[in-house]
PDB file of N, CA and C in Angstrom:
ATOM      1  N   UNK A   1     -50.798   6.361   3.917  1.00  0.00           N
ATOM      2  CA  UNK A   1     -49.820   6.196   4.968  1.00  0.00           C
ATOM      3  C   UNK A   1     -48.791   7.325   4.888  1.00  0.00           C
ATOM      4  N   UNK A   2     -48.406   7.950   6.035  1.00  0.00           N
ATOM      5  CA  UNK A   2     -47.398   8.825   6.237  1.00  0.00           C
ATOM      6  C   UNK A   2     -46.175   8.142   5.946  1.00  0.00           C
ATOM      7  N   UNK A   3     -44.994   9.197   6.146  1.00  0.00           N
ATOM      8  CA  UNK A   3     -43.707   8.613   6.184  1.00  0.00           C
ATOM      9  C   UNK A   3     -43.219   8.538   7.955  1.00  0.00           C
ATOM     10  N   UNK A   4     -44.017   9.076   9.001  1.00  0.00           N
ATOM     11  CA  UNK A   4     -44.115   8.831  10.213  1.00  0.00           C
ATOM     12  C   UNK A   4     -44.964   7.741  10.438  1.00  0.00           C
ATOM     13  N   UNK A   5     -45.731   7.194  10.052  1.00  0.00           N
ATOM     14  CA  UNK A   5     -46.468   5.993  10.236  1.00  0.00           C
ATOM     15  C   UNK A   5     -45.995   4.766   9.723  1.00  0.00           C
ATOM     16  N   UNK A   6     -44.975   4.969   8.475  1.00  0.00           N
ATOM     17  CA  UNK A   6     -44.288   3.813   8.101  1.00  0.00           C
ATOM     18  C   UNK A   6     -43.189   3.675   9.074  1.00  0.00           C
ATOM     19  N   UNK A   7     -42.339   4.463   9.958  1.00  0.00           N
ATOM     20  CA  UNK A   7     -41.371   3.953  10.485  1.00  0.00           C
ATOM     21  C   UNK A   7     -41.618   3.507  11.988  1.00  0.00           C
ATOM     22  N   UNK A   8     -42.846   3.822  12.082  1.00  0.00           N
ATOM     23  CA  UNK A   8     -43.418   3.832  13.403  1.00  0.00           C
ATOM     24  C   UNK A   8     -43.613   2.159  13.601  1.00  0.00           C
ATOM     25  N   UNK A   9     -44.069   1.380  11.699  1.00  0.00           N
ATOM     26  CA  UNK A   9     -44.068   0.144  11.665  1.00  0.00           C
ATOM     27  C   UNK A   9     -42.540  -0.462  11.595  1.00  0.00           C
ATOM     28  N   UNK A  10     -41.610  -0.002  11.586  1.00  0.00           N
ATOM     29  CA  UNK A  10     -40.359  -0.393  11.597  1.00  0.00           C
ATOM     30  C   UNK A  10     -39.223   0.351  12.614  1.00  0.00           C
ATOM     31  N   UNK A  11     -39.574   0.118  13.746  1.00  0.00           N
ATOM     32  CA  UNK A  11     -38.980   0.902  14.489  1.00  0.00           C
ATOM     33  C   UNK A  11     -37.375  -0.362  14.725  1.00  0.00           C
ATOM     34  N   UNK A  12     -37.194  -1.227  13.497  1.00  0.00           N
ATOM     35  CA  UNK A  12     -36.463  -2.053  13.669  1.00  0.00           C
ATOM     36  C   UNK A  12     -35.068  -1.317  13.243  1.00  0.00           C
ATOM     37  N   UNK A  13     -35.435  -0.580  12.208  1.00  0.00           N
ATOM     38  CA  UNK A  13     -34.419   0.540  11.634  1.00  0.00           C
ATOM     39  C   UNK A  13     -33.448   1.318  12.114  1.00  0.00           C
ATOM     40  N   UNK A  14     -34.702   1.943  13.038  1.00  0.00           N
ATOM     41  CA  UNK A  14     -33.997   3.030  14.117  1.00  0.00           C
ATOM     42  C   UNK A  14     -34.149   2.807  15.808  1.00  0.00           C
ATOM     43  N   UNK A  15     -33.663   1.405  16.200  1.00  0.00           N
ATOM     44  CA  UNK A  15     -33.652   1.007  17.182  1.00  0.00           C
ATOM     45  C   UNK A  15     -33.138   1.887  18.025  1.00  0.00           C
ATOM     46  N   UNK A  16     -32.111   2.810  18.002  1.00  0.00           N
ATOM     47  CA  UNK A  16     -31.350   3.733  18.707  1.00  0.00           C
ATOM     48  C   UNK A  16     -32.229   4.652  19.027  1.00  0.00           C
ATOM     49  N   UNK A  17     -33.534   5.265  18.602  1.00  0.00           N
ATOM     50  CA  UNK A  17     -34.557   6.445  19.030  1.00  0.00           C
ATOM     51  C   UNK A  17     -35.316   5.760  19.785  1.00  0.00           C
ATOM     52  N   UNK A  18     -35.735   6.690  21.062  1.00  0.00           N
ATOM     53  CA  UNK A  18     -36.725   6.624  21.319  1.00  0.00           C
ATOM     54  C   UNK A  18     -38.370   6.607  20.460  1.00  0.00           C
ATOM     55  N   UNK A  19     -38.336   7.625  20.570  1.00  0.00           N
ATOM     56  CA  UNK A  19     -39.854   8.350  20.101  1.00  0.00           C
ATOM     57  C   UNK A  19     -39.524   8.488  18.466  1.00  0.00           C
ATOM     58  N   UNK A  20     -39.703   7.550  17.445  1.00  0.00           N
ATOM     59  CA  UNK A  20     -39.183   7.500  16.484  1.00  0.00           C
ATOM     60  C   UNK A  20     -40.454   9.075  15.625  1.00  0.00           C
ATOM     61  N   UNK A  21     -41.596   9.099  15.817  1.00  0.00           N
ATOM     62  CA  UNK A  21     -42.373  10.289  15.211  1.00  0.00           C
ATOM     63  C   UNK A  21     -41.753  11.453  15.282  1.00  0.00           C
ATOM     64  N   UNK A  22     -40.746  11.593  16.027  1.00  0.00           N
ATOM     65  CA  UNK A  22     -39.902  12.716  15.839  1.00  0.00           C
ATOM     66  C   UNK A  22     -38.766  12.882  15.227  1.00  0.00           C
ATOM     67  N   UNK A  23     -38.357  12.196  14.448  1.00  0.00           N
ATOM     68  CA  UNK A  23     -37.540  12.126  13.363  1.00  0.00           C
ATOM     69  C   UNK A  23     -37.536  12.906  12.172  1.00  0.00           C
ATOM     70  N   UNK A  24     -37.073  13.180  11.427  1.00  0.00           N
ATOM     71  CA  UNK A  24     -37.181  13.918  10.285  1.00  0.00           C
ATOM     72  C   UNK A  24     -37.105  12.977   9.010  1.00  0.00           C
ATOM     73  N   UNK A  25     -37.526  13.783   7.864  1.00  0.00           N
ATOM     74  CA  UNK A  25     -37.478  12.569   6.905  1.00  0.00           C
ATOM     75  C   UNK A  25     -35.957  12.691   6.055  1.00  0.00           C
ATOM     76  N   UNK A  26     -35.440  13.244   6.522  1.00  0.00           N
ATOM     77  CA  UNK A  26     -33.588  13.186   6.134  1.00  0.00           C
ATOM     78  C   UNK A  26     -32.974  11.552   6.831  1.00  0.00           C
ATOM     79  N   UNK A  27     -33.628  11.584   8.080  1.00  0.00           N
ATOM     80  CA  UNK A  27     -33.345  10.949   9.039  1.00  0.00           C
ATOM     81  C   UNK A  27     -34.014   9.128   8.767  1.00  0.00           C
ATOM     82  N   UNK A  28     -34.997   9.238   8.716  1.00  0.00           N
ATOM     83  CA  UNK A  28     -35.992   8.102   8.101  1.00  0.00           C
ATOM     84  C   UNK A  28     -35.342   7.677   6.501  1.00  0.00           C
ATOM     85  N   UNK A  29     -34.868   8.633   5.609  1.00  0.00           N
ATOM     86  CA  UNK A  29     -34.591   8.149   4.385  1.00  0.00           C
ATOM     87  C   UNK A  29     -32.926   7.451   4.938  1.00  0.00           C
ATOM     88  N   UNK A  30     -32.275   8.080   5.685  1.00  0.00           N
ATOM     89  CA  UNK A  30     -31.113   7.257   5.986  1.00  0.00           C
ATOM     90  C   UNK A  30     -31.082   6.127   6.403  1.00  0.00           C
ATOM     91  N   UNK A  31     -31.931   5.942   7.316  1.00  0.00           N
ATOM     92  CA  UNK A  31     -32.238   5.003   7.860  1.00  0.00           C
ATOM     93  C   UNK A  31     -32.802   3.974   7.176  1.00  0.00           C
ATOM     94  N   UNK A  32     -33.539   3.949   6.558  1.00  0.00           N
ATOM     95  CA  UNK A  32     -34.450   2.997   5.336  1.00  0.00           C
ATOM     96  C   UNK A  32     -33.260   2.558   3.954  1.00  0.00           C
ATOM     97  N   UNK A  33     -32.396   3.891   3.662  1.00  0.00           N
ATOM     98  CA  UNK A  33     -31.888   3.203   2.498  1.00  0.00           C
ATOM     99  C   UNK A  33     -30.602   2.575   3.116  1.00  0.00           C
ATOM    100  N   UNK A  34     -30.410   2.446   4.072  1.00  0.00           N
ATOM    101  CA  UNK A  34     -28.939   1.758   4.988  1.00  0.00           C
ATOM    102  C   UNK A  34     -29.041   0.641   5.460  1.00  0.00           C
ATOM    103  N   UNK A  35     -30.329   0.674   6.409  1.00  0.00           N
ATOM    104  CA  UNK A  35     -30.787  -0.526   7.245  1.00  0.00           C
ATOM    105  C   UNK A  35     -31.952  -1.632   6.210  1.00  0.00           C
ATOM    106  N   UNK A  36     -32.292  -0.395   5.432  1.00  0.00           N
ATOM    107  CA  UNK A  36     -34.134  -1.468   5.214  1.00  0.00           C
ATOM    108  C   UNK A  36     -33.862  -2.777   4.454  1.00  0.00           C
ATOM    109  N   UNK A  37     -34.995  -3.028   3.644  1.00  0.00           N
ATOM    110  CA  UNK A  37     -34.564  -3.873   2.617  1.00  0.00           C
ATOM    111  C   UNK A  37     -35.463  -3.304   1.350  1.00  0.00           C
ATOM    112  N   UNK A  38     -35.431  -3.993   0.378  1.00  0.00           N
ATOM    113  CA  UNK A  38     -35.812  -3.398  -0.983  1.00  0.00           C
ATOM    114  C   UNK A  38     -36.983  -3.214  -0.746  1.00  0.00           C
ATOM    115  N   UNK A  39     -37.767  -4.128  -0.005  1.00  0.00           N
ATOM    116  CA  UNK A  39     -39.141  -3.739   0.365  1.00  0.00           C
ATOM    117  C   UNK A  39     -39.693  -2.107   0.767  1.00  0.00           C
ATOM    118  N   UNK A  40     -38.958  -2.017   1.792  1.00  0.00           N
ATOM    119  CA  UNK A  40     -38.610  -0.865   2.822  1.00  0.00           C
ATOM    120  C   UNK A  40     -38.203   0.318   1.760  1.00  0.00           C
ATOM    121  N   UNK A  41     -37.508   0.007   1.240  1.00  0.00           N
ATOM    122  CA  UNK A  41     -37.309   0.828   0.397  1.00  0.00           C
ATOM    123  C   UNK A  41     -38.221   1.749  -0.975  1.00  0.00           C
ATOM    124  N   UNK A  42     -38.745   0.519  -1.102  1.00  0.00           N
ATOM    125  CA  UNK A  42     -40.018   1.004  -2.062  1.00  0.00           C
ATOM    126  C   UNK A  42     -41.436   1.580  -1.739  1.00  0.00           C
ATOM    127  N   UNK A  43     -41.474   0.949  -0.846  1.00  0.00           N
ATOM    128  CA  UNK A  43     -42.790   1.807   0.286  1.00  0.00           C
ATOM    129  C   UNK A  43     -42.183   3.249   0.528  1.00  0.00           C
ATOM    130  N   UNK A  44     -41.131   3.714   0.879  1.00  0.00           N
ATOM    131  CA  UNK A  44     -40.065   5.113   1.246  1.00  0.00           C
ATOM    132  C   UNK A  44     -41.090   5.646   0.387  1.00  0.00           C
ATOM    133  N   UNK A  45     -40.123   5.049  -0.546  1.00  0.00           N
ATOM    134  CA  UNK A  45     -40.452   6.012  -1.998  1.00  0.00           C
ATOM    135  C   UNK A  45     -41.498   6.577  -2.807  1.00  0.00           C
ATOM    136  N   UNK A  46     -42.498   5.263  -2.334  1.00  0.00           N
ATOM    137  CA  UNK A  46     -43.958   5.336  -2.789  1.00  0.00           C
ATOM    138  C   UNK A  46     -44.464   6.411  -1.482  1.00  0.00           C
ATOM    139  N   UNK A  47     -44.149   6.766  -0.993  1.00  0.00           N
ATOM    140  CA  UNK A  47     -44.406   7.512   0.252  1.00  0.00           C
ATOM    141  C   UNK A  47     -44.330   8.460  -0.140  1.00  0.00           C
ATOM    142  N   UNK A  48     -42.314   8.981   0.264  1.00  0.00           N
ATOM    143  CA  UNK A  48     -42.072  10.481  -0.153  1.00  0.00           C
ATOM    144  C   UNK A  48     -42.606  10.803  -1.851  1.00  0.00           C
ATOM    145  N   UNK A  49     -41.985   9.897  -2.224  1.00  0.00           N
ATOM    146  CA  UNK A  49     -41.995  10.210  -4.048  1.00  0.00           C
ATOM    147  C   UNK A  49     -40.670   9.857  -3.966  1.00  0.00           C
ATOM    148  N   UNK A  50     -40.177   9.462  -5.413  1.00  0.00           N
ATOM    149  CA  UNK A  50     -38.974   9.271  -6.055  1.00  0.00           C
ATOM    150  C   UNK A  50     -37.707  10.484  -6.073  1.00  0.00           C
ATOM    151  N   UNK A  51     -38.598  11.448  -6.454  1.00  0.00           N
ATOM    152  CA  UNK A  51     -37.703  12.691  -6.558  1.00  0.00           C
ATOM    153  C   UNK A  51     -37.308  13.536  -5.418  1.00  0.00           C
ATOM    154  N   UNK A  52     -38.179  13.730  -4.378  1.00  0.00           N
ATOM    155  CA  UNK A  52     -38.119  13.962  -3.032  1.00  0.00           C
ATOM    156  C   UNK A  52     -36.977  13.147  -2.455  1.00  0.00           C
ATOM    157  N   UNK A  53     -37.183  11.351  -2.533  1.00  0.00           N
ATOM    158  CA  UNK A  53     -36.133  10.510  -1.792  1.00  0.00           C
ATOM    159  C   UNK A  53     -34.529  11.054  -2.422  1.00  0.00           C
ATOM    160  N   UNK A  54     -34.640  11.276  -3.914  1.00  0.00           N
ATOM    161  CA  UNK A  54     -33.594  11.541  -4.507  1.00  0.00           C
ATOM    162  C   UNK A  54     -32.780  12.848  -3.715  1.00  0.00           C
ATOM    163  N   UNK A  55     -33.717  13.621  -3.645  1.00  0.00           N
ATOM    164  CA  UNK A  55     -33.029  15.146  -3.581  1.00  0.00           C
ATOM    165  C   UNK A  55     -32.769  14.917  -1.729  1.00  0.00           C
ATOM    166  N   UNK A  56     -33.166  14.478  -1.100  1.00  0.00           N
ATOM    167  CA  UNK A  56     -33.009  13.898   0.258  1.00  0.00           C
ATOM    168  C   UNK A  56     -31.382  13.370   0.135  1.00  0.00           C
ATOM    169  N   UNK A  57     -31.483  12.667  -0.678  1.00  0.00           N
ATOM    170  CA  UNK A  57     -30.070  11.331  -0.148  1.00  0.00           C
ATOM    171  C   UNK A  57     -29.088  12.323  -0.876  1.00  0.00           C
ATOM    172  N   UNK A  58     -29.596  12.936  -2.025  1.00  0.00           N
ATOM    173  CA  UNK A  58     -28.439  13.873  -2.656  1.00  0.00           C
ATOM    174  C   UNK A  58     -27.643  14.721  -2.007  1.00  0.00           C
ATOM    175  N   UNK A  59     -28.382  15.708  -1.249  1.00  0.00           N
ATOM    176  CA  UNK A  59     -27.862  16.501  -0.053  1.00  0.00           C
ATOM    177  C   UNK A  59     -27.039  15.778   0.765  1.00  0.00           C
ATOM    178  N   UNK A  60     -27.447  14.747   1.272  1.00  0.00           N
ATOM    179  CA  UNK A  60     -26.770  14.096   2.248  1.00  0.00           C
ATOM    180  C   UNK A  60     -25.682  13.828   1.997  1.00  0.00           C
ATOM    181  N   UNK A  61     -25.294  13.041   0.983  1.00  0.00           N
ATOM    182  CA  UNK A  61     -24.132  12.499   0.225  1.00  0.00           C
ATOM    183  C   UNK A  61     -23.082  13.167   0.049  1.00  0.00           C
ATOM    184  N   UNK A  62     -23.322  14.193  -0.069  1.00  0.00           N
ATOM    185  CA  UNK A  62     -22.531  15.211  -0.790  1.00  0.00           C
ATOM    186  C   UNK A  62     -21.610  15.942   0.464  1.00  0.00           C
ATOM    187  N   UNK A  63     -22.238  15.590   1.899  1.00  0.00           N
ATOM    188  CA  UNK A  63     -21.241  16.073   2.619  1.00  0.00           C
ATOM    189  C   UNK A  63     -19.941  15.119   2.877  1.00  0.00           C
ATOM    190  N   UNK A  64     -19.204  16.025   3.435  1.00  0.00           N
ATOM    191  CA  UNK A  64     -17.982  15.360   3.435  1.00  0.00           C
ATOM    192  C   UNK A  64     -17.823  14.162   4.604  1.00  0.00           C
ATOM    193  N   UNK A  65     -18.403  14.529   5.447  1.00  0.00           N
ATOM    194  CA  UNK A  65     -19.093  13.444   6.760  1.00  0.00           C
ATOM    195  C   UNK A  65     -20.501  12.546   6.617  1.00  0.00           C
ATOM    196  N   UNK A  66     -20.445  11.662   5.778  1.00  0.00           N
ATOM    197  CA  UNK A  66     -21.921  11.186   5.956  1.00  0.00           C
ATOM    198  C   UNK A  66     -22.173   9.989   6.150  1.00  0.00           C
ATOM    199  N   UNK A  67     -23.481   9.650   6.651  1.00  0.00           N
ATOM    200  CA  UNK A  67     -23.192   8.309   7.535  1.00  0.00           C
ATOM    201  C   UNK A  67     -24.026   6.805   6.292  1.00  0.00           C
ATOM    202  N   UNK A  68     -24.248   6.764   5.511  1.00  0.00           N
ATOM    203  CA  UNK A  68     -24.157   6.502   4.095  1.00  0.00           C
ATOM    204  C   UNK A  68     -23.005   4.882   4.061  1.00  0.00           C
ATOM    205  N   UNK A  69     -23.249   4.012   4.042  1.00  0.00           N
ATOM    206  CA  UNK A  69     -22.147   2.928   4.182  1.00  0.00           C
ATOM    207  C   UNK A  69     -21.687   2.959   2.154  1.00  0.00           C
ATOM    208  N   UNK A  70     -20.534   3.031   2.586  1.00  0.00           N
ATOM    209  CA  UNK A  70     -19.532   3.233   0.393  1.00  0.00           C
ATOM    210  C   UNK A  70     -20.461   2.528  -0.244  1.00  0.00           C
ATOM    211  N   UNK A  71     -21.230   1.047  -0.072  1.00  0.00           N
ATOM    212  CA  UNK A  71     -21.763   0.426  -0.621  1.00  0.00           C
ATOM    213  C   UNK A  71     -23.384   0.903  -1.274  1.00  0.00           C
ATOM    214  N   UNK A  72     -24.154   1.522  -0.186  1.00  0.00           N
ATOM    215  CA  UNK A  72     -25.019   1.867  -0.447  1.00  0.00           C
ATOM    216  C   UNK A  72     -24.850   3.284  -1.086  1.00  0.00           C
ATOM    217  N   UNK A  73     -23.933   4.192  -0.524  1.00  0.00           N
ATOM    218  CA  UNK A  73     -23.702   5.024  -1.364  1.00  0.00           C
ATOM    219  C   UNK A  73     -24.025   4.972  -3.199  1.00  0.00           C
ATOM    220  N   UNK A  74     -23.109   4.672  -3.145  1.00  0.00           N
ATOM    221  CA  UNK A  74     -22.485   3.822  -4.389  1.00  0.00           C
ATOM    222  C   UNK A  74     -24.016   3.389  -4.886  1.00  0.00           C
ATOM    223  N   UNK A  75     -24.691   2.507  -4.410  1.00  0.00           N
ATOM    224  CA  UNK A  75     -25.822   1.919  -5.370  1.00  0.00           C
ATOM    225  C   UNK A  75     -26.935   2.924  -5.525  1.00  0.00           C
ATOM    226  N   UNK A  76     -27.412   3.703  -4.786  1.00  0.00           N
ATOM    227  CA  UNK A  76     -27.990   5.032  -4.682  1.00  0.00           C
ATOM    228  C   UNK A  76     -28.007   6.323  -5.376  1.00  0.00           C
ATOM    229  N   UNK A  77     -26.758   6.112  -5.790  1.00  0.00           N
ATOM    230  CA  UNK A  77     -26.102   7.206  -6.322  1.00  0.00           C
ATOM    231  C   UNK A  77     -26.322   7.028  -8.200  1.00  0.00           C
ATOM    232  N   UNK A  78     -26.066   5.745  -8.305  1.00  0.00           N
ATOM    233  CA  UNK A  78     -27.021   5.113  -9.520  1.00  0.00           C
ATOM    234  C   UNK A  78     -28.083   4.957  -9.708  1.00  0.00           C
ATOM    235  N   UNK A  79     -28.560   4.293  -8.481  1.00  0.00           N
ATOM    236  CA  UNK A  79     -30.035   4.001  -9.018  1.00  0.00           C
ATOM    237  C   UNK A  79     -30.808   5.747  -9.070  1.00  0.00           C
ATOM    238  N   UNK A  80     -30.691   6.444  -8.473  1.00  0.00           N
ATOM    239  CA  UNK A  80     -31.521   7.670  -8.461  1.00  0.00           C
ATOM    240  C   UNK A  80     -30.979   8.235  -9.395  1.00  0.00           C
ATOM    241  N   UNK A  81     -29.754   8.598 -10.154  1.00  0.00           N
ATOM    242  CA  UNK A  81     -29.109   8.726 -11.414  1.00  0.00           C
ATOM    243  C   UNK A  81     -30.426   8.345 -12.573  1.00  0.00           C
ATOM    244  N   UNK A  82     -30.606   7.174 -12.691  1.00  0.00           N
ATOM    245  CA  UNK A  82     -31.303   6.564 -13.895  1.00  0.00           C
ATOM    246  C   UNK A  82     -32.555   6.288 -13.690  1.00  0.00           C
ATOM    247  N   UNK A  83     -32.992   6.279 -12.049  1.00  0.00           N
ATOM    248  CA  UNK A  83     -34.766   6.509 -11.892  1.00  0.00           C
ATOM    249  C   UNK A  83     -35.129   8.072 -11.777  1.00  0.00           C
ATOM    250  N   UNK A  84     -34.276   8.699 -11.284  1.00  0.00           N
ATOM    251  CA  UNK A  84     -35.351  10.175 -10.754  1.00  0.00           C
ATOM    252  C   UNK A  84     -34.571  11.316 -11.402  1.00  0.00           C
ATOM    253  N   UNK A  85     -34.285  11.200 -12.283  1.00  0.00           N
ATOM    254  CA  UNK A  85     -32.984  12.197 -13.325  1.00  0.00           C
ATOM    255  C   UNK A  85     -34.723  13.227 -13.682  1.00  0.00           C
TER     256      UNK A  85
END
């Protein structure tokens, strides 16, 4: 399974897109680690890979504008700390 074919099954995520296959996977990992659930989340990962999702959300985070809710931030920022170091 792609990471376009998994969101294509969850277009619950990114209700706001149209044509969700055109998304990027910056875009899909936001979306999954904000909206999904742990489920959702682990399929991501088993998808991209661990270290890929990591270096994805890392970038993101790090800007000064990001759309990232403190909470998930915050748990993300750990858990990929102590899984994908």
């Amino acid at each position: 399974m792609t990471i376009k074919e998994f969101i294509k099954k969850r277009k619950y995520l990114v209700w706001y897109v149209k044509d969700v296959t055109r998304l990027s996977d910056e875009a899909i990992v936001e979306a999954v680690l904000n909206y999904g659930n742990w489920d959702d989340v682990q399929k991501m990962i088993k998808i991209l890979g661990i270290k890929k999702t990591a270096r994805i959300f890392r970038i993101q985070s790090r800007h000064q504008r990001c759309n990232y809710r403190p909470e998930v931030k915050n748990y993300f920022a750990l858990y990929f700390k102590r899984y994908a170091a």
